[in-house]
C-alpha atoms as a PDB file:
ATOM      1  CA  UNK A   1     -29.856  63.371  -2.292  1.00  0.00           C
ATOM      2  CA  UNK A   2     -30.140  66.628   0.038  1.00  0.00           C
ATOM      3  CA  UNK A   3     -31.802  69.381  -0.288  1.00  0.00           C
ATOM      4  CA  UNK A   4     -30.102  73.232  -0.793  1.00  0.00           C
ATOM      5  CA  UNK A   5     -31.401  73.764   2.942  1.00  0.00           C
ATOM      6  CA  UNK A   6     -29.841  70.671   3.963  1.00  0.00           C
ATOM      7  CA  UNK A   7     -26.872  71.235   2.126  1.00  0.00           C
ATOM      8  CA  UNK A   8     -25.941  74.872   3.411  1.00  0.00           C
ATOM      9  CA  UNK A   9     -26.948  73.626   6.728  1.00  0.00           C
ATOM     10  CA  UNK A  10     -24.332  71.151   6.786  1.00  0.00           C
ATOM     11  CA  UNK A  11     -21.580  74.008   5.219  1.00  0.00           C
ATOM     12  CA  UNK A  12     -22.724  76.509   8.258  1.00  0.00           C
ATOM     13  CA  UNK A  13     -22.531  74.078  10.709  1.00  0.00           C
ATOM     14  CA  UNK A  14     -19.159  72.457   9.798  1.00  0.00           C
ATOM     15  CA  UNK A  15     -17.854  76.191   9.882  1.00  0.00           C
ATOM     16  CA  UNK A  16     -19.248  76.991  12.943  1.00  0.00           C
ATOM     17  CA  UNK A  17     -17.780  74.075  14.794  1.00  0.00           C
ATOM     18  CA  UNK A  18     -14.245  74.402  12.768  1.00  0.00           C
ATOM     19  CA  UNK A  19     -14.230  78.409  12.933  1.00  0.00           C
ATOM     20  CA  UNK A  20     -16.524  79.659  16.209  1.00  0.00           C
ATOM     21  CA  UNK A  21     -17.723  81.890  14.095  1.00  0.00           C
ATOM     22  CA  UNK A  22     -21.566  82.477  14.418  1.00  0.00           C
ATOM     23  CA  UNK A  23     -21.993  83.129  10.225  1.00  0.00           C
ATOM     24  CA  UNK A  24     -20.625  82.686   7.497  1.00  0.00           C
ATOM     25  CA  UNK A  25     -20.357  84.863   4.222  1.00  0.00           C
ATOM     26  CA  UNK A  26     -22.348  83.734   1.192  1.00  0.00           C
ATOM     27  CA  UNK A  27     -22.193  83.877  -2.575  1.00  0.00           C
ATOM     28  CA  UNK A  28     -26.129  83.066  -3.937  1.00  0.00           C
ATOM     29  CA  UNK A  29     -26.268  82.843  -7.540  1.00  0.00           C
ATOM     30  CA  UNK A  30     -29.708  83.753  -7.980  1.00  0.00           C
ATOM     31  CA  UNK A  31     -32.474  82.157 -11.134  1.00  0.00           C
ATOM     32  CA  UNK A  32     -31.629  85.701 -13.195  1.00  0.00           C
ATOM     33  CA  UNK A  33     -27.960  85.318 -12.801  1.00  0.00           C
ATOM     34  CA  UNK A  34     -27.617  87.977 -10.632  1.00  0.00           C
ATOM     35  CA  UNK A  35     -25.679  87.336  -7.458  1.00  0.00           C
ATOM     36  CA  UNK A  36     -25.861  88.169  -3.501  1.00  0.00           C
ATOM     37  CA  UNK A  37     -23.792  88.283  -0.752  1.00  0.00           C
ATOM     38  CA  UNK A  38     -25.831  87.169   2.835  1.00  0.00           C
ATOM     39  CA  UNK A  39     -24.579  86.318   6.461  1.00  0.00           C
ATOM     40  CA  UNK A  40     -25.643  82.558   6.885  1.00  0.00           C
ATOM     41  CA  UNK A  41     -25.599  80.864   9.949  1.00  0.00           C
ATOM     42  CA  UNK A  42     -27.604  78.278  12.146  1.00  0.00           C
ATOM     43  CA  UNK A  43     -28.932  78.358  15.551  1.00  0.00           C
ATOM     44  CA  UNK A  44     -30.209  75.366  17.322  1.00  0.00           C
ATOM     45  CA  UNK A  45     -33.579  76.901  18.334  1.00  0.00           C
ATOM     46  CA  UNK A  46     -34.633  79.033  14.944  1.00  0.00           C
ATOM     47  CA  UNK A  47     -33.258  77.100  12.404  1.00  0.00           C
ATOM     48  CA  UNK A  48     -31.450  78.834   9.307  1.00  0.00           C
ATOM     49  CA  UNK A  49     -30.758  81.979   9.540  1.00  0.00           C
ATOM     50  CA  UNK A  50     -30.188  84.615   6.723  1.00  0.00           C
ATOM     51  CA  UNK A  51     -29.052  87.983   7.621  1.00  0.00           C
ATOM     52  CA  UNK A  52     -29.733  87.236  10.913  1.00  0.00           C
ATOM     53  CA  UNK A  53     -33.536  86.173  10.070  1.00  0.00           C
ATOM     54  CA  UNK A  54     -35.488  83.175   8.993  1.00  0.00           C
ATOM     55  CA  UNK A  55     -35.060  82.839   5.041  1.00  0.00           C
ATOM     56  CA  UNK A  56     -38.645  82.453   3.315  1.00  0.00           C
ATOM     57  CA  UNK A  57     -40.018  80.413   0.489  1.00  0.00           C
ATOM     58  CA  UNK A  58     -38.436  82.921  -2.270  1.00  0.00           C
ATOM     59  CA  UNK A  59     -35.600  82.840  -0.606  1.00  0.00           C
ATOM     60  CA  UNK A  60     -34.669  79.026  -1.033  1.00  0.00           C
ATOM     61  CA  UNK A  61     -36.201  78.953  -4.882  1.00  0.00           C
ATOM     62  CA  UNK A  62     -34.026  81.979  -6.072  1.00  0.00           C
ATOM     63  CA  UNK A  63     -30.718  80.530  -4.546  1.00  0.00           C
ATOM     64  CA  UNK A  64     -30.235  77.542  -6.326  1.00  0.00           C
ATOM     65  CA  UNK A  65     -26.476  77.397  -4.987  1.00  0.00           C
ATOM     66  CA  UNK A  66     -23.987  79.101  -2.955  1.00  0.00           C
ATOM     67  CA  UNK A  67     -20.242  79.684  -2.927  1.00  0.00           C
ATOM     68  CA  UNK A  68     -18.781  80.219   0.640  1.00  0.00           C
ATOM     69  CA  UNK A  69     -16.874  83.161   0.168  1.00  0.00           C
ATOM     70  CA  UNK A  70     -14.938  82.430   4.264  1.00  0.00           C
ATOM     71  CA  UNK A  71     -13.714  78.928   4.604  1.00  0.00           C
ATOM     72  CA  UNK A  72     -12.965  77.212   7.319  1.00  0.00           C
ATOM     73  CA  UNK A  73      -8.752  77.224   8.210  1.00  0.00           C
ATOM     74  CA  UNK A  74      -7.042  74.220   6.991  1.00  0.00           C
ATOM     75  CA  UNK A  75      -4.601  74.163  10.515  1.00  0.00           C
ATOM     76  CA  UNK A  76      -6.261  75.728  13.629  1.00  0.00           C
ATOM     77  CA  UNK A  77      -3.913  77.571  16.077  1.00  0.00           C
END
């Protein structure tokens, strides 16, 4: 089983490669049911990035899961 890092790790990357585009809009449904809307992407020498920075420890145990809100096109031109 992966972890929620892992997991939106996987989603970025697969949109990166299918899309070119460096993040990806994100839906995190947060522990009080609120919700927020980040810029998620990956880089191969930082890691995760959230709004263009590292996410921290709070970060990762408020967003229990994510919606993309940009998907990947089904037929590239």
């Amino acid at each position: 089983m992966t972890t929620f890092g892992e997991r939106l790790i996987s989603n970025v990357q697969r949109y990166q490669s299918a899309t070119g585009e460096q993040t990806m809009v994100v839906v995190v449904e947060r522990r009080d049911s609120g919700m927020a809307i980040h810029h998620v992407g990956f880089d191969a020498h930082m890691g995760l990035l959230v709004d263009g920075r590292p996410p921290g420890l709070l970060w990762f145990q408020e967003a229990e899961d994510f919606h993309p809100l940009q998907w990947p096109p089904v037929l590239l031109h």
